[in-house]
Each structure stands twice: as structure tokens, then as C-alpha cells.
PDB file of N, CA and C in Angstrom:
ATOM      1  N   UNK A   1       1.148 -16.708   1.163  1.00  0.00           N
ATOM      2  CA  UNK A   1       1.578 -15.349   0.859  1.00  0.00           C
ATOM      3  C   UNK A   1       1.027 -14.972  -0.508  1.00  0.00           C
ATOM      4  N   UNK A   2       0.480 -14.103  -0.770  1.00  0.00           N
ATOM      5  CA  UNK A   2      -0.048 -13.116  -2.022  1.00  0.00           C
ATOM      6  C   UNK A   2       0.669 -11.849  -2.026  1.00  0.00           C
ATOM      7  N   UNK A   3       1.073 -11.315  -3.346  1.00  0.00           N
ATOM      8  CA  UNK A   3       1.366 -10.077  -3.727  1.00  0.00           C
ATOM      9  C   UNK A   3       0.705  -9.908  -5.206  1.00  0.00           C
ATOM     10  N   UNK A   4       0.820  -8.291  -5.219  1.00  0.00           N
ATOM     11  CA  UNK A   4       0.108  -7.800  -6.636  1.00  0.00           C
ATOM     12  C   UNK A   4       1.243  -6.226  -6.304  1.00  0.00           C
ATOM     13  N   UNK A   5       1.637  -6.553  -8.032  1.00  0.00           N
ATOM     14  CA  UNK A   5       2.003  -5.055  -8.354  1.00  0.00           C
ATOM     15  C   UNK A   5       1.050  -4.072  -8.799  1.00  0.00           C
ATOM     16  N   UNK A   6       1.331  -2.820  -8.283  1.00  0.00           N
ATOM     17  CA  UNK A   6       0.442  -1.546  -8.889  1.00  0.00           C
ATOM     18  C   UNK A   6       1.152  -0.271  -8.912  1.00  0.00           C
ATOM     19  N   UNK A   7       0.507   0.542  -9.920  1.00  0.00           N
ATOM     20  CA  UNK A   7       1.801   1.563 -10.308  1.00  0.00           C
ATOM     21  C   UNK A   7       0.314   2.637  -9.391  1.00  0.00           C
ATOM     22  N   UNK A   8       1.547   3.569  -8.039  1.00  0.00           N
ATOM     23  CA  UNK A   8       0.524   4.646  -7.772  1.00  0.00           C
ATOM     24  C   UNK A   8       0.154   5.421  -8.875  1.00  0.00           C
ATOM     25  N   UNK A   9      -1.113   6.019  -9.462  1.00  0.00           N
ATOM     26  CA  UNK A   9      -1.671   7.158 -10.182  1.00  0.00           C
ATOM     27  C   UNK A   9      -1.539   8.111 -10.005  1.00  0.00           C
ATOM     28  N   UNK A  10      -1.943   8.603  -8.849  1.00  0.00           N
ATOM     29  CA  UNK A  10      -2.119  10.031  -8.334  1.00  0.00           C
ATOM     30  C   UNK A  10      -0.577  11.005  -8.186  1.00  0.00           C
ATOM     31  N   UNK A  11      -0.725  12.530  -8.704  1.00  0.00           N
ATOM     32  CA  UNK A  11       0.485  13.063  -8.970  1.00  0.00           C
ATOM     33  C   UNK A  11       1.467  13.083  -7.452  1.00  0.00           C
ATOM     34  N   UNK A  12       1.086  13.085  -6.652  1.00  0.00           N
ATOM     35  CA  UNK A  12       2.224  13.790  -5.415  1.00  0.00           C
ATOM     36  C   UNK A  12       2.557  11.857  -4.865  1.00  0.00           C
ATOM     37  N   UNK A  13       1.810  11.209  -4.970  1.00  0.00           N
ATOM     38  CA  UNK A  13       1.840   9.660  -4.426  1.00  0.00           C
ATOM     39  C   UNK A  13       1.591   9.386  -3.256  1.00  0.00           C
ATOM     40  N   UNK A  14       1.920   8.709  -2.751  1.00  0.00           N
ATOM     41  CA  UNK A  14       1.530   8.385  -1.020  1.00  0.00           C
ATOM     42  C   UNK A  14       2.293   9.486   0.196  1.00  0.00           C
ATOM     43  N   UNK A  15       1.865  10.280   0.238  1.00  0.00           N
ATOM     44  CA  UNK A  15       1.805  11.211   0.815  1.00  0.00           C
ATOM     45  C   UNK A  15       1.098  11.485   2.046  1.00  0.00           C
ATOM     46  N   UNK A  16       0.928  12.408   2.858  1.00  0.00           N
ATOM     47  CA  UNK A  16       0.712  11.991   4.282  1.00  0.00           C
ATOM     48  C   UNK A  16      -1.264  11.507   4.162  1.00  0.00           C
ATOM     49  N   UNK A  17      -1.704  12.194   3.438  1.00  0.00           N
ATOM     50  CA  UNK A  17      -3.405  12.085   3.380  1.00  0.00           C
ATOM     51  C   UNK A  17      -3.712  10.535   2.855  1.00  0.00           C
ATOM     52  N   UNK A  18      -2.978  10.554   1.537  1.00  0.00           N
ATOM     53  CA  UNK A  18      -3.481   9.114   1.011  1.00  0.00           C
ATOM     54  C   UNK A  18      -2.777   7.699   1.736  1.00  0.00           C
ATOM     55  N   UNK A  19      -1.607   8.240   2.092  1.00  0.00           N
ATOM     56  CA  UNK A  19      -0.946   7.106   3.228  1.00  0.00           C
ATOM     57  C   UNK A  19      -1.605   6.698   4.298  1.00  0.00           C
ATOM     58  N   UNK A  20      -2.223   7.658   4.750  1.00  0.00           N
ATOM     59  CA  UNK A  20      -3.302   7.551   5.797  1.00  0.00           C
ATOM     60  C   UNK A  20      -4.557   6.760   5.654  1.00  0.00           C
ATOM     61  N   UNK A  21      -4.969   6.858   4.390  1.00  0.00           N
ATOM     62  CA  UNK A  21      -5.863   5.801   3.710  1.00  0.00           C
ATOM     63  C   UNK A  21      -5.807   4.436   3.267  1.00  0.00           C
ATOM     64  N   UNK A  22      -4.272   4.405   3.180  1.00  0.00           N
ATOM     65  CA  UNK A  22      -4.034   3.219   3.148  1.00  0.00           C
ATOM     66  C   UNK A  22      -3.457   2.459   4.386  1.00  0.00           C
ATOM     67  N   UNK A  23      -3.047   3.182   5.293  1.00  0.00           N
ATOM     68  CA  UNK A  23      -2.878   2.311   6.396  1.00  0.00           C
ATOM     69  C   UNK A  23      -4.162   1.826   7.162  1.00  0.00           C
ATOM     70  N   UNK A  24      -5.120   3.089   7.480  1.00  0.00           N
ATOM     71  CA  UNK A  24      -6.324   2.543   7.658  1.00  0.00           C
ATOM     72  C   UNK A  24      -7.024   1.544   6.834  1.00  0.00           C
ATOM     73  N   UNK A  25      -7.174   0.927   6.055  1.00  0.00           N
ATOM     74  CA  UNK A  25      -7.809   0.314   5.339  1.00  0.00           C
ATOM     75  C   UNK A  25      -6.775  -0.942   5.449  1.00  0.00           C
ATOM     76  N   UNK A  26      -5.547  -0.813   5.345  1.00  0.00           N
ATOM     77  CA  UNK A  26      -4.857  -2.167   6.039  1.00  0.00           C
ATOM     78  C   UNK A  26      -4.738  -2.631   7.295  1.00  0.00           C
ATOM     79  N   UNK A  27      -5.553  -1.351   8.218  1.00  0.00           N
ATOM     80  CA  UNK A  27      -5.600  -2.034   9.792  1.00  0.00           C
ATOM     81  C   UNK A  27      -6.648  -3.173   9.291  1.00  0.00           C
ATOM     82  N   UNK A  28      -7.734  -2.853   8.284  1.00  0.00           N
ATOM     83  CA  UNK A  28      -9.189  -3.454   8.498  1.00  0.00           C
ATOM     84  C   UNK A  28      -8.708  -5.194   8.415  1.00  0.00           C
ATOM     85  N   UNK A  29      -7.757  -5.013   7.844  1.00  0.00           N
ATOM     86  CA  UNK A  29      -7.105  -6.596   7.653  1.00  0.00           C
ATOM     87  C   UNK A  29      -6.507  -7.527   8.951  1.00  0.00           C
ATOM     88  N   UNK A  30      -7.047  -8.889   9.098  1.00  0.00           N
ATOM     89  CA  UNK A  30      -5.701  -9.518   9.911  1.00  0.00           C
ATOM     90  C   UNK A  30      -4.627  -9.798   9.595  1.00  0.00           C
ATOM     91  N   UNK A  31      -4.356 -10.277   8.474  1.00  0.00           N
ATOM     92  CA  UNK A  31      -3.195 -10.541   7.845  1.00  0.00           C
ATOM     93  C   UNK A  31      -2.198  -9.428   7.941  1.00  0.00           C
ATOM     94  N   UNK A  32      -0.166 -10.043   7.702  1.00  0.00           N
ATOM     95  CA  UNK A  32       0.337  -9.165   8.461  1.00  0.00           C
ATOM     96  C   UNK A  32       0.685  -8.713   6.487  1.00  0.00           C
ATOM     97  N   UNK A  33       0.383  -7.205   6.197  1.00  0.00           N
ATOM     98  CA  UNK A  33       0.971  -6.488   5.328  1.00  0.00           C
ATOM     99  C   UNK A  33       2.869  -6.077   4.793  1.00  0.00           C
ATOM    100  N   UNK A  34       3.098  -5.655   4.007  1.00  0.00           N
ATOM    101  CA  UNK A  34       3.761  -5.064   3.579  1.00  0.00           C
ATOM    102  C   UNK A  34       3.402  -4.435   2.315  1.00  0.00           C
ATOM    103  N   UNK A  35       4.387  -2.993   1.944  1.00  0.00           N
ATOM    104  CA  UNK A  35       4.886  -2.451   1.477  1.00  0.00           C
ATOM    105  C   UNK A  35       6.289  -2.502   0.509  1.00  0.00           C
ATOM    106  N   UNK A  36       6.430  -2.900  -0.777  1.00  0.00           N
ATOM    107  CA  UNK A  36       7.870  -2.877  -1.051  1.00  0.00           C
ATOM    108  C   UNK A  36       8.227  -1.479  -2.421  1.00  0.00           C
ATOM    109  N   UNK A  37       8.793  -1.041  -2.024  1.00  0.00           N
ATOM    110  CA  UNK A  37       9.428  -0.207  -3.011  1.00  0.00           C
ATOM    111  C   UNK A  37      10.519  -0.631  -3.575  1.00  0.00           C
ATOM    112  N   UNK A  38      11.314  -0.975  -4.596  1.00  0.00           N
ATOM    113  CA  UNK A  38      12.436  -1.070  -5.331  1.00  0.00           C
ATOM    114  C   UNK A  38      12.745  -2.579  -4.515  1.00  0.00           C
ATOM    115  N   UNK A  39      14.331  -2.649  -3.564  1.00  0.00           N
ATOM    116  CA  UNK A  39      14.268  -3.298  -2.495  1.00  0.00           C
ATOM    117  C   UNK A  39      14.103  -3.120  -1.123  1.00  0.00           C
ATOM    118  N   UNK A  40      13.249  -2.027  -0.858  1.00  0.00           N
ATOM    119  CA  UNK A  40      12.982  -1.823   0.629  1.00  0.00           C
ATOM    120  C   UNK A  40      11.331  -2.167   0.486  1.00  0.00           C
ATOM    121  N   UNK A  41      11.377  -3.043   1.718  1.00  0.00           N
ATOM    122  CA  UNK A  41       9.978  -3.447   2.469  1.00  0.00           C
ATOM    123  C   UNK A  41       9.360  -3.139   3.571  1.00  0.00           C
ATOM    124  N   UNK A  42       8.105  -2.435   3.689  1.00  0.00           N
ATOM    125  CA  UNK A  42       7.903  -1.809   5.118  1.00  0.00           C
ATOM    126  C   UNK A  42       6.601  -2.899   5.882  1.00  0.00           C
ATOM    127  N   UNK A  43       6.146  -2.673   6.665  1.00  0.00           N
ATOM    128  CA  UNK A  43       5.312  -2.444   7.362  1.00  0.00           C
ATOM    129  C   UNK A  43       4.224  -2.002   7.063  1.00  0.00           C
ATOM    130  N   UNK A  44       2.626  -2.224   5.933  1.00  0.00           N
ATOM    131  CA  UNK A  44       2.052  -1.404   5.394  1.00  0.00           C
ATOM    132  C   UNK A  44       1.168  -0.536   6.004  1.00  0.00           C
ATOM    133  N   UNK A  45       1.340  -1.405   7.382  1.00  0.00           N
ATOM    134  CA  UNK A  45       0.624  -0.637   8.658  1.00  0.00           C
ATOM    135  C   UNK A  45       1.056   0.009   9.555  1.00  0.00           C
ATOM    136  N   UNK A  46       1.994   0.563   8.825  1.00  0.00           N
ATOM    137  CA  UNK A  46       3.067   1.463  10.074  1.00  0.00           C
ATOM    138  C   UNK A  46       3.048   2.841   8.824  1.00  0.00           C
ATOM    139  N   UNK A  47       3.128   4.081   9.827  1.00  0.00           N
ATOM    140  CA  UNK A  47       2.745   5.615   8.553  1.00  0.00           C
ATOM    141  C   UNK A  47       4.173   5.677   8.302  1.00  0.00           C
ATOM    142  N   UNK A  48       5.022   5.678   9.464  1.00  0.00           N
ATOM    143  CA  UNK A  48       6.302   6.069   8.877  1.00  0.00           C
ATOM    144  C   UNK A  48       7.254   5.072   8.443  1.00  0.00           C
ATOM    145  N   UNK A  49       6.852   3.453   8.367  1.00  0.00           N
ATOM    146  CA  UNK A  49       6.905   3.022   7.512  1.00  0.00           C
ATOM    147  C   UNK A  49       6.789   3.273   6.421  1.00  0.00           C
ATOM    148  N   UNK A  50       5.598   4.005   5.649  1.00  0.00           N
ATOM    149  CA  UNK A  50       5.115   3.739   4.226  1.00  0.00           C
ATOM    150  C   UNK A  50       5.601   5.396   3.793  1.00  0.00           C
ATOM    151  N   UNK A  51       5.506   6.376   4.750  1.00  0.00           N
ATOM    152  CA  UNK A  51       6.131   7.716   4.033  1.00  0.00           C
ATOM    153  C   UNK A  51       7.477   7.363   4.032  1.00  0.00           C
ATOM    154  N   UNK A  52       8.480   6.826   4.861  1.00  0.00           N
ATOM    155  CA  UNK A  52      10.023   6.383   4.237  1.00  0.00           C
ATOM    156  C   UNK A  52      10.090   6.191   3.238  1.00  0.00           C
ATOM    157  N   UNK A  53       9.074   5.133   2.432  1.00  0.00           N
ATOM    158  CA  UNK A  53       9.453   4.508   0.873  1.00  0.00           C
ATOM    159  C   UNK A  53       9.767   5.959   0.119  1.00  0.00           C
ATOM    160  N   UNK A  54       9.401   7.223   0.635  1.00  0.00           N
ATOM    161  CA  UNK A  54       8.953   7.907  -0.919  1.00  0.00           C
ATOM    162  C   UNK A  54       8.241   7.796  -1.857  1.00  0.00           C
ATOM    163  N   UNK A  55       6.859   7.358  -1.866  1.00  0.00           N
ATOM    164  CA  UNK A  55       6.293   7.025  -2.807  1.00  0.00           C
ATOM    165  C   UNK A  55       5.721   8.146  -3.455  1.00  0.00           C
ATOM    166  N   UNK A  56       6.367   8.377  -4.918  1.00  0.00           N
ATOM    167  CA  UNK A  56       6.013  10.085  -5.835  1.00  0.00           C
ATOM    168  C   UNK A  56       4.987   8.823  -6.391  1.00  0.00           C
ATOM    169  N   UNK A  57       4.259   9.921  -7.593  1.00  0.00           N
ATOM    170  CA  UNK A  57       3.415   9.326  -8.728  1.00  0.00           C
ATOM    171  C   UNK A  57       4.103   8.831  -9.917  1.00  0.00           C
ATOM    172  N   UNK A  58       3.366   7.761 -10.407  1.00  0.00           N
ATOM    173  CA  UNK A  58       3.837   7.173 -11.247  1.00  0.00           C
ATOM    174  C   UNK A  58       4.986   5.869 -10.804  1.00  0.00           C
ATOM    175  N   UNK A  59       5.336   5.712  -9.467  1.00  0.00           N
ATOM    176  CA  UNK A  59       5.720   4.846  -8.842  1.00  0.00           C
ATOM    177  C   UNK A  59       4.880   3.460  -9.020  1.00  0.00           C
ATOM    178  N   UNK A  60       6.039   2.667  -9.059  1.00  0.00           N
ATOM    179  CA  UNK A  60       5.695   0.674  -9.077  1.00  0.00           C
ATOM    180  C   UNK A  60       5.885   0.238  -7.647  1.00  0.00           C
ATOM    181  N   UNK A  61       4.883  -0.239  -6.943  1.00  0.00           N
ATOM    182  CA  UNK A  61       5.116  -0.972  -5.820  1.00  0.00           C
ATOM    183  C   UNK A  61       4.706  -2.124  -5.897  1.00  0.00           C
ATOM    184  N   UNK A  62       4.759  -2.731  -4.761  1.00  0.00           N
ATOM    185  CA  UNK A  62       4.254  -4.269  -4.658  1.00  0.00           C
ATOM    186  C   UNK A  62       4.043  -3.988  -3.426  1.00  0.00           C
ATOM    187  N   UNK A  63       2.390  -4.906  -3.173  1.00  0.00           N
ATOM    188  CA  UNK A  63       1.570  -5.213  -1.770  1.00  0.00           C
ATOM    189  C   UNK A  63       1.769  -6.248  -1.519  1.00  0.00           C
ATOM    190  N   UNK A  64       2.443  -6.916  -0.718  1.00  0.00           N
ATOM    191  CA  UNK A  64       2.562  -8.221  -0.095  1.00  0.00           C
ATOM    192  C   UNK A  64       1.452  -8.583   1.196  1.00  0.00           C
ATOM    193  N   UNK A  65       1.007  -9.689   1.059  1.00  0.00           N
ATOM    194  CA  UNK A  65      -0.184  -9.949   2.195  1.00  0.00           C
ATOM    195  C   UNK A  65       0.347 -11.380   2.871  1.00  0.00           C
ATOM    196  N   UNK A  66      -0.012 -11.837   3.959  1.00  0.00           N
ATOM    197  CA  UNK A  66       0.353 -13.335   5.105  1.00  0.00           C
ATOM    198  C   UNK A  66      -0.491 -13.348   5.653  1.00  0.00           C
ATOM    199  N   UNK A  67      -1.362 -14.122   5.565  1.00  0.00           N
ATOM    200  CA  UNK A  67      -2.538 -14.341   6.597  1.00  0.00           C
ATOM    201  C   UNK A  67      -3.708 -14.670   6.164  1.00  0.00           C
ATOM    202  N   UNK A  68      -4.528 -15.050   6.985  1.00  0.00           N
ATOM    203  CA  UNK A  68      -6.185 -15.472   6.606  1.00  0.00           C
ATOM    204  C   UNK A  68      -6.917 -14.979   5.618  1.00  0.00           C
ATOM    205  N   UNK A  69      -6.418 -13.695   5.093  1.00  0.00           N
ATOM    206  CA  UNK A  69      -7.224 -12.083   4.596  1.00  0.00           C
ATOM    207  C   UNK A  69      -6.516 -12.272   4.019  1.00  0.00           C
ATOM    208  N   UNK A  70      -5.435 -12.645   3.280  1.00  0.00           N
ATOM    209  CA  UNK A  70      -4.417 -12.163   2.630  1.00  0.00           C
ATOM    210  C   UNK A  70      -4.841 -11.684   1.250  1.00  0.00           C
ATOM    211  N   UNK A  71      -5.305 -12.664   0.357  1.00  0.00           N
ATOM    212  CA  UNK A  71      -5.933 -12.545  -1.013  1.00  0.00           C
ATOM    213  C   UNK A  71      -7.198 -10.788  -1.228  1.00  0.00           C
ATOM    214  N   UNK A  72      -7.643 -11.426   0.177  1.00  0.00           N
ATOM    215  CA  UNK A  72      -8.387  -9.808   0.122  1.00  0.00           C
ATOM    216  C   UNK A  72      -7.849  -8.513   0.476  1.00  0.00           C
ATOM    217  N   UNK A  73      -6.970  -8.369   1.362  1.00  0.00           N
ATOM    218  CA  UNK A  73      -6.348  -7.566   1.637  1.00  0.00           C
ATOM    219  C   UNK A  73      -5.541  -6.839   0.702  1.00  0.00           C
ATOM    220  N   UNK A  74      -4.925  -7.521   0.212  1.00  0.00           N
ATOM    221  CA  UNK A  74      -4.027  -7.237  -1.334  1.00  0.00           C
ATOM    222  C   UNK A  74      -4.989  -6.468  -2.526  1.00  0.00           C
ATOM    223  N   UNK A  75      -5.954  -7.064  -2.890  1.00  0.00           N
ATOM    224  CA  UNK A  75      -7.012  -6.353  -3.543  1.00  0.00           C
ATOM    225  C   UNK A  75      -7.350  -5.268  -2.842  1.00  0.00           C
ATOM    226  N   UNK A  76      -7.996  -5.117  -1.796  1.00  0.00           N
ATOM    227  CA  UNK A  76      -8.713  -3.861  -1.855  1.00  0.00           C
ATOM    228  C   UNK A  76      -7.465  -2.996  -1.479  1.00  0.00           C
ATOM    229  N   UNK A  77      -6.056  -3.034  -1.157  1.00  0.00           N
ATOM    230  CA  UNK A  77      -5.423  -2.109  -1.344  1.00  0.00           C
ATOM    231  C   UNK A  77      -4.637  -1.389  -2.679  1.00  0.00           C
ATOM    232  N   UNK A  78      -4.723  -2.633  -3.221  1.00  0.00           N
ATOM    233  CA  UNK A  78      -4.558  -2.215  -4.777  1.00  0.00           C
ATOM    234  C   UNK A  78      -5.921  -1.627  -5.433  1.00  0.00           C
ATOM    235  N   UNK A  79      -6.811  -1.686  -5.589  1.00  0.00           N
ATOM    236  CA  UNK A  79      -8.046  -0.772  -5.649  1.00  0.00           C
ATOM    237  C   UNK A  79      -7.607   0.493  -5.567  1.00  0.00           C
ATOM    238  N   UNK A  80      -7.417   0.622  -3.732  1.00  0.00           N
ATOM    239  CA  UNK A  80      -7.547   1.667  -3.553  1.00  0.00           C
ATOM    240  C   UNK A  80      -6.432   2.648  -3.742  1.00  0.00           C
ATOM    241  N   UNK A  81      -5.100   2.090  -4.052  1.00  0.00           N
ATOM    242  CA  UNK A  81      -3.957   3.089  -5.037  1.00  0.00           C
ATOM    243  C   UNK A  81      -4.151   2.950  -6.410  1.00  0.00           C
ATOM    244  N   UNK A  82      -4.882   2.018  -6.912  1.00  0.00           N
ATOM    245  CA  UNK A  82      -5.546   2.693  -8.414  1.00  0.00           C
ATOM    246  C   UNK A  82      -6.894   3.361  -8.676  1.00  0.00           C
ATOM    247  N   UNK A  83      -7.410   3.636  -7.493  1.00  0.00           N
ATOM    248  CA  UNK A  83      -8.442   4.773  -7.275  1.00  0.00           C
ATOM    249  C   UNK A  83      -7.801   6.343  -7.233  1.00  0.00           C
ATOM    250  N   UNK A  84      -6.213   6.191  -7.008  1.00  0.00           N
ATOM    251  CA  UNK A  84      -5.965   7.476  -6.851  1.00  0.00           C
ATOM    252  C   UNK A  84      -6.172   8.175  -5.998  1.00  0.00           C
ATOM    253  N   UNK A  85      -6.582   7.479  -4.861  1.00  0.00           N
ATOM    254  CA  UNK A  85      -7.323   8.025  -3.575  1.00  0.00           C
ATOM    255  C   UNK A  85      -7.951   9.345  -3.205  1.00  0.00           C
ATOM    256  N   UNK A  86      -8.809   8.674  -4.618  1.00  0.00           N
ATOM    257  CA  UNK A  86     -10.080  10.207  -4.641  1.00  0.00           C
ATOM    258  C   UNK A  86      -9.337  11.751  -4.483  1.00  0.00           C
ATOM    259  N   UNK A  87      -7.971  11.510  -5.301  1.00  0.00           N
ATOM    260  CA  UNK A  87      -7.372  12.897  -5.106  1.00  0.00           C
ATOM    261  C   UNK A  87      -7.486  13.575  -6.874  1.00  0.00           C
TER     262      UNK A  87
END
């Protein structure tokens, strides 16, 4: 198991466009994902999983990864919520 904290950037946060970017980009993974906000943990590959959390900007999450991919998976999704998802 791997995790990495990252604070979202972008002002509105995971929201339906950039959520969308990140679930796609966690299908690309085998490993099984999560999502944790505060103490709730989702599914990072489920949408209404990850819009439940509420994730505004300036939010702390943690990416949890299990699996073969795990180490990579975790990275490039942290990347890509400190990319701000090109918003």
C-alpha cells in the first residue's frame, strides 16, 4: 500500500470536469485506488464517489494506492491535482 498527501490548488476543487480527470486517469491504473478526505474514504474510481467528498480548493487529501501500479498510480494522480487540472 502507498499513499501521498496533496493539497487541491485549483479554486472550485474537484468538481465535476476535473473529477472527471481524475477518475479517468485512475481507470489507467490496475491497482485498486482511493480517495480520503478528513475521515471519509472513497473509491477514486467511482465519480460519485469522489464528488461526495466535497472537494473545494485549498483542500488536503490523501491518495491511497494497492496493487502492482500502486507507487505509480499515486504519483501521477498527485501530479495531476497539483497541476490544477489545467484550470
Amino acid at each position: 500500500m502507498f499513499s501521498k498527501d496533496v493539497v487541491v490548488q485549483n479554486q472550485v476543487g474537484l468538481h465535476a470536469r476535473p473529477a472527471t480527470f481524475f477518475i479517468q486517469k485512475a481507470n489507467e491504473f490496475k491497482a485498486s485506488i482511493w480517495v480520503e478526505k478528513e475521515e471519509r474514504r472513497v473509491n477514486a474510481k467511482s465519480l460519485l464517489g469522489v464528488l461526495s467528498l466535497g472537494i473545494v480548493g485549498n483542500t488536503a487529501i490523501r491518495v491511497i494506492a494497492d496493487g502492482a501500479d500502486e507507487e505509480a498510480a499515486v504519483e501521477a494522480l498527485v501530479k495531476l491535482v497539483e497541476s490544477g487540472f489545467a484550470e
